[in-house]
N, C-alpha and C. Protein backbone atom coordinates (compact mmCIF):
# COMPACT_ATOMS: atom_id res chain seq x y z
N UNK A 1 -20.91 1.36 -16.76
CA UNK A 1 -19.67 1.70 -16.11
C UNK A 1 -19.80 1.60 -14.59
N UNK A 2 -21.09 2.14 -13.95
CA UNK A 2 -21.45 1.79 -12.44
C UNK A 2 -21.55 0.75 -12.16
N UNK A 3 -21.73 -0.31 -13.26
CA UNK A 3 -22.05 -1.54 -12.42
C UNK A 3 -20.62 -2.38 -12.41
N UNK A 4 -19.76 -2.07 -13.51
CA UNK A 4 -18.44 -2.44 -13.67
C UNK A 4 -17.49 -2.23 -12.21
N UNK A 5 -18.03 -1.20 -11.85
CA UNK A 5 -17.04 -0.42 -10.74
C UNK A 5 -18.06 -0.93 -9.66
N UNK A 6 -18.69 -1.13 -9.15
CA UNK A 6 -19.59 -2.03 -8.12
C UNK A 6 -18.98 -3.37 -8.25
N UNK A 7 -19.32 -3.88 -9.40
CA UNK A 7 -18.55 -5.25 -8.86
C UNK A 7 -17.74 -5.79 -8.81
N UNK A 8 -16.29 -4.64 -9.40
CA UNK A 8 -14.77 -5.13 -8.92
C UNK A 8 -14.97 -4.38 -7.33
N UNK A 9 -15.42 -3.73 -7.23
CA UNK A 9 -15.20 -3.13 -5.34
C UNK A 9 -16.00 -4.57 -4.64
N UNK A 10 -16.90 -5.07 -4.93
CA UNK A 10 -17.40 -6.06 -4.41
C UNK A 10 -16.09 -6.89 -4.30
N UNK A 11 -15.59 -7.75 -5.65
CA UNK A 11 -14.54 -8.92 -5.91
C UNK A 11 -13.40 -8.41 -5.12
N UNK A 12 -13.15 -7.14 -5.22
CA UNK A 12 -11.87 -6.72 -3.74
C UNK A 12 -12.40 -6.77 -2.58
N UNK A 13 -13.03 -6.23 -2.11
CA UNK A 13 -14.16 -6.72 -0.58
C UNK A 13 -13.99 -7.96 -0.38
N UNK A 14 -13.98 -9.36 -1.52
CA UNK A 14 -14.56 -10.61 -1.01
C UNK A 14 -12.80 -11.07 -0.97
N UNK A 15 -12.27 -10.59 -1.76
CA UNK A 15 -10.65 -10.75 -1.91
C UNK A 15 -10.21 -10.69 -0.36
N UNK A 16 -10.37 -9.22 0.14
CA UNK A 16 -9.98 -8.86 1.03
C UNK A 16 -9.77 -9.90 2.44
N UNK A 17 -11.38 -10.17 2.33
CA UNK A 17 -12.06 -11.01 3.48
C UNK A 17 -12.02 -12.24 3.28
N UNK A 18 -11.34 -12.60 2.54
CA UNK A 18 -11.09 -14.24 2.13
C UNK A 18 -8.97 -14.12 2.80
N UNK A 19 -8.51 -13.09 3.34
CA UNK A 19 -7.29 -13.36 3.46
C UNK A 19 -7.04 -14.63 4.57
N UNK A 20 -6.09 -15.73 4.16
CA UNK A 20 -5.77 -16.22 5.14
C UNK A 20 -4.63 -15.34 6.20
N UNK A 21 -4.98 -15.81 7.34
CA UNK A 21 -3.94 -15.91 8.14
C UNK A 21 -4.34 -15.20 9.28
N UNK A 22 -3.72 -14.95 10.97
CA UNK A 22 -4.21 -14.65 11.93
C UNK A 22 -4.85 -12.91 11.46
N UNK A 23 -5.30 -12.22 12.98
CA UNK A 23 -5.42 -11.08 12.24
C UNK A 23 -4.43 -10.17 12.45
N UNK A 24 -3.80 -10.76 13.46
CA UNK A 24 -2.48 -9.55 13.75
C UNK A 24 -1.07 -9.85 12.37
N UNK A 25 -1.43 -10.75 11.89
CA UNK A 25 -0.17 -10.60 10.65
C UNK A 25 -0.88 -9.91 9.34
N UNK A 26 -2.31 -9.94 9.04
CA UNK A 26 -2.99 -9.14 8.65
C UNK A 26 -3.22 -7.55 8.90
N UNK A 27 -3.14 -7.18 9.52
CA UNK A 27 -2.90 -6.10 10.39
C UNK A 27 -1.13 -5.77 10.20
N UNK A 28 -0.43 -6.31 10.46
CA UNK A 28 0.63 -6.03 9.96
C UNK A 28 1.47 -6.00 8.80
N UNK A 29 0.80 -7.18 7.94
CA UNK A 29 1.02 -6.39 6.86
C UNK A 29 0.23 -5.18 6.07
N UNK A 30 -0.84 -5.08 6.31
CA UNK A 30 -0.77 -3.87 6.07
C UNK A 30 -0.39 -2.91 5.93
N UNK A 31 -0.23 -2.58 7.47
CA UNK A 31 0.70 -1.64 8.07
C UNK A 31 1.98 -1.03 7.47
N UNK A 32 2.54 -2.97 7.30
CA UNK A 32 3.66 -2.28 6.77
C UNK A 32 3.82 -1.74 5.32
N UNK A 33 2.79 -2.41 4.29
CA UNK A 33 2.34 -1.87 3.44
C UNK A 33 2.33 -0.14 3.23
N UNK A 34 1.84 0.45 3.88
CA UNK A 34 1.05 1.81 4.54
C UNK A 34 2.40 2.30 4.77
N UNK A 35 3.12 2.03 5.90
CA UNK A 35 4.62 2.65 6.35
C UNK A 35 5.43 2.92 4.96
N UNK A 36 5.34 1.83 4.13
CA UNK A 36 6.54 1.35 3.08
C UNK A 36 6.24 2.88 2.29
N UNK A 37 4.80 2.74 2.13
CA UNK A 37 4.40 3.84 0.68
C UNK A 37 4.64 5.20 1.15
N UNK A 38 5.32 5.30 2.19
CA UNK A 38 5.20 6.61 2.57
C UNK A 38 6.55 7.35 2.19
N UNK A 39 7.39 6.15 1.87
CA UNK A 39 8.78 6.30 1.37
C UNK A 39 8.96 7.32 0.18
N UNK A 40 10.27 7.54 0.00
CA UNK A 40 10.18 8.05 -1.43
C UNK A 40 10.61 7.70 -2.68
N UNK A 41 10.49 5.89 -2.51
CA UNK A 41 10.95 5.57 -3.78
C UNK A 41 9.58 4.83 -4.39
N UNK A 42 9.13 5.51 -5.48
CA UNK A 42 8.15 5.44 -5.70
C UNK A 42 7.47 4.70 -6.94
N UNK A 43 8.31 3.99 -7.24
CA UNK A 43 8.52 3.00 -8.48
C UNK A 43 8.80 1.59 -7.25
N UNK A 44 8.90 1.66 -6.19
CA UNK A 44 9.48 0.67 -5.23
C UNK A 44 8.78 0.27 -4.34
N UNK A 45 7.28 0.89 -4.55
CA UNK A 45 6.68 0.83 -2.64
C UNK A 45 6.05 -1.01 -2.96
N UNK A 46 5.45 -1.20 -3.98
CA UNK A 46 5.27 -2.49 -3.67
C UNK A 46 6.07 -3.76 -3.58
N UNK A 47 7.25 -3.79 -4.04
CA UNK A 47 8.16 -4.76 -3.78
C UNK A 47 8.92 -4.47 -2.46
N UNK A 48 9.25 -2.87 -2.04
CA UNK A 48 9.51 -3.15 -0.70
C UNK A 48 8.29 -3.51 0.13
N UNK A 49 7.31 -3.53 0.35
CA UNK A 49 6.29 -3.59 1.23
C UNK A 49 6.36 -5.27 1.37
N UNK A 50 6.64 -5.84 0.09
CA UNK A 50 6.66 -7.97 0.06
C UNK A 50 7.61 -7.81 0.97
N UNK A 51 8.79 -7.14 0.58
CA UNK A 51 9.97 -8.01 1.10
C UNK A 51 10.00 -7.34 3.30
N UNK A 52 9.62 -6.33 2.82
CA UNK A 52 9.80 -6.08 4.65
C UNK A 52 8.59 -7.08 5.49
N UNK A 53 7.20 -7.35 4.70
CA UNK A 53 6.16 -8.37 5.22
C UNK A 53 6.85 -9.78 5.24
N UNK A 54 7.76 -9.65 4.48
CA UNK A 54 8.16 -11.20 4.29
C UNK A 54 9.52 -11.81 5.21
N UNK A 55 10.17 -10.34 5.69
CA UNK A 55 10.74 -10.44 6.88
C UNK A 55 10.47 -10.46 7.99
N UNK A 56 9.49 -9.31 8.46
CA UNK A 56 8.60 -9.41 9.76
C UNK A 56 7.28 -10.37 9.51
N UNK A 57 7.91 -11.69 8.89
CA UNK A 57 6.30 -12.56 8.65
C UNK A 57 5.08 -12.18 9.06
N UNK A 58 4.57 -11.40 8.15
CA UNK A 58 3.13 -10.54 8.04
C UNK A 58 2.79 -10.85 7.21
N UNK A 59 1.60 -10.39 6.53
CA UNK A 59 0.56 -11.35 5.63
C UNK A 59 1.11 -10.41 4.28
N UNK A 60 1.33 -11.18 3.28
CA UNK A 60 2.35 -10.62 1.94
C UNK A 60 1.31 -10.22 1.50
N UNK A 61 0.01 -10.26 1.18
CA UNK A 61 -0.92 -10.18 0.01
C UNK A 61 -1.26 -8.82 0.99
N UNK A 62 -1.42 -9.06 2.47
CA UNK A 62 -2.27 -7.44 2.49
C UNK A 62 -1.30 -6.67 2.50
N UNK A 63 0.43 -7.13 2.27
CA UNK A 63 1.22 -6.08 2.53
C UNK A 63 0.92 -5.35 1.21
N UNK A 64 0.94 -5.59 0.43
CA UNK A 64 0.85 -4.97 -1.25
C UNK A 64 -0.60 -4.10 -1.10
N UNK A 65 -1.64 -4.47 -0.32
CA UNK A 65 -2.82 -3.42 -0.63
C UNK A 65 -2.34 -2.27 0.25
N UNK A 66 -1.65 -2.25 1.04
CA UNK A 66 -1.03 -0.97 2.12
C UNK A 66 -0.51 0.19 0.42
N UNK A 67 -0.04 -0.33 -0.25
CA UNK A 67 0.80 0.87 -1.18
C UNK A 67 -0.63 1.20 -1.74
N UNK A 68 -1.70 0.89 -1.71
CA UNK A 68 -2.81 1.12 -2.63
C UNK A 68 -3.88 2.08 -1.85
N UNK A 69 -3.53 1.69 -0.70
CA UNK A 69 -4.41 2.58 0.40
C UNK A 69 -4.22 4.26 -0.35
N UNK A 70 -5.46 4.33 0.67
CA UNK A 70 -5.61 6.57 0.28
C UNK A 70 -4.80 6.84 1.38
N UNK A 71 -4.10 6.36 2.23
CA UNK A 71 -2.83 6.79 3.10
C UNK A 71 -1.51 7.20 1.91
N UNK A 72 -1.76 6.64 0.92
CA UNK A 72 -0.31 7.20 0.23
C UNK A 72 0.17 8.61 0.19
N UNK A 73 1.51 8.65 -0.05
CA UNK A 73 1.42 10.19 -0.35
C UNK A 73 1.57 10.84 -1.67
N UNK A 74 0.28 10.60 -2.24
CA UNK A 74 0.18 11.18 -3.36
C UNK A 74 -0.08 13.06 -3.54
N UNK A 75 -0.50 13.27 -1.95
CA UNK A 75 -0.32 14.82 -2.04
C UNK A 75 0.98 15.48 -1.66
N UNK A 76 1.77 14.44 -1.27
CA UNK A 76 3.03 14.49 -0.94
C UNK A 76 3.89 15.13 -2.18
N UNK A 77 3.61 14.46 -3.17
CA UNK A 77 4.27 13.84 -4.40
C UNK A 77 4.25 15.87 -4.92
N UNK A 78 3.31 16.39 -5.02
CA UNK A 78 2.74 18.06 -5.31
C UNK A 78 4.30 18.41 -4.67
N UNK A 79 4.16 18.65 -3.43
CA UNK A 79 4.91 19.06 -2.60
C UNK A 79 6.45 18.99 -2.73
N UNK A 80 7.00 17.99 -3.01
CA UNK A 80 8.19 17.26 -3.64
C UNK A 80 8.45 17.91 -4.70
N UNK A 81 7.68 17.88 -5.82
CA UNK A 81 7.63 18.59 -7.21
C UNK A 81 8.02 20.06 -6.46
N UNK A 82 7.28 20.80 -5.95
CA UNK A 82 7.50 22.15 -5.70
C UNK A 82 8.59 22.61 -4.76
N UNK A 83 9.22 22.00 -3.91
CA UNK A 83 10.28 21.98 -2.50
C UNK A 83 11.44 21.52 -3.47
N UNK A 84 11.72 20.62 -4.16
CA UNK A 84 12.63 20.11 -4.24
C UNK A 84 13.98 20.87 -5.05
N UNK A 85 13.34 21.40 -5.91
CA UNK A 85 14.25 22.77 -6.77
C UNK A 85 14.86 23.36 -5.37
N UNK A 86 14.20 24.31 -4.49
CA UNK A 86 14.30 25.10 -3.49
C UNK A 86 15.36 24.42 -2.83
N UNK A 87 15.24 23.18 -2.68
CA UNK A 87 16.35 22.21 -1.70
C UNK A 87 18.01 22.06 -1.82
N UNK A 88 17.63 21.57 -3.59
CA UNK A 88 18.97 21.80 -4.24
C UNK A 88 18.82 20.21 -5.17
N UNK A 89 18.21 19.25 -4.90
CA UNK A 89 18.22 17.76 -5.60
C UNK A 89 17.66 17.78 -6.78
């Protein structure tokens, strides 16, 4: 199982570093990747993250690893569950 999980983190590493394109559209898509997931539609963060990279021509493939990042808000998500009764939605 360790070596399974070593060498897909490797094949994403080489994925990663094989992206074409400058580094600032790399960098931006990311980003916007990262921004997108912070949203709260959460069935949505990776198709919005294509389509806003694909407007601000940024790199589409790293926009999609931005929703995958540990930036998400998955501790968010706790919080939501517990606030949201209180709110009224």
């Amino acid at each position: 199982m360790k070596n399974k999980l070593l060498e897909y983190q490797q094949k994403f590493i080489s994925k990663v570093q094989a992206l074409k394109g400058t580094p600032c559209a790399i960098a931006s898509g990311t980003a916007c990747g990262v921004v997108v997931s912070l949203t709260p539609f959460v069935g949505l963060h990776t198709l919005l993250a294509v389509v806003v990279a694909w407007l601000i021509r940024a790199n589409v493939l790293a926009a999609t690893l931005g929703p995958l990042s540990a930036i998400r808000g998955h501790f968010c998500l706790f919080g939501w569950r517990r606030y949201t009764p209180d709110v009224g939605f």
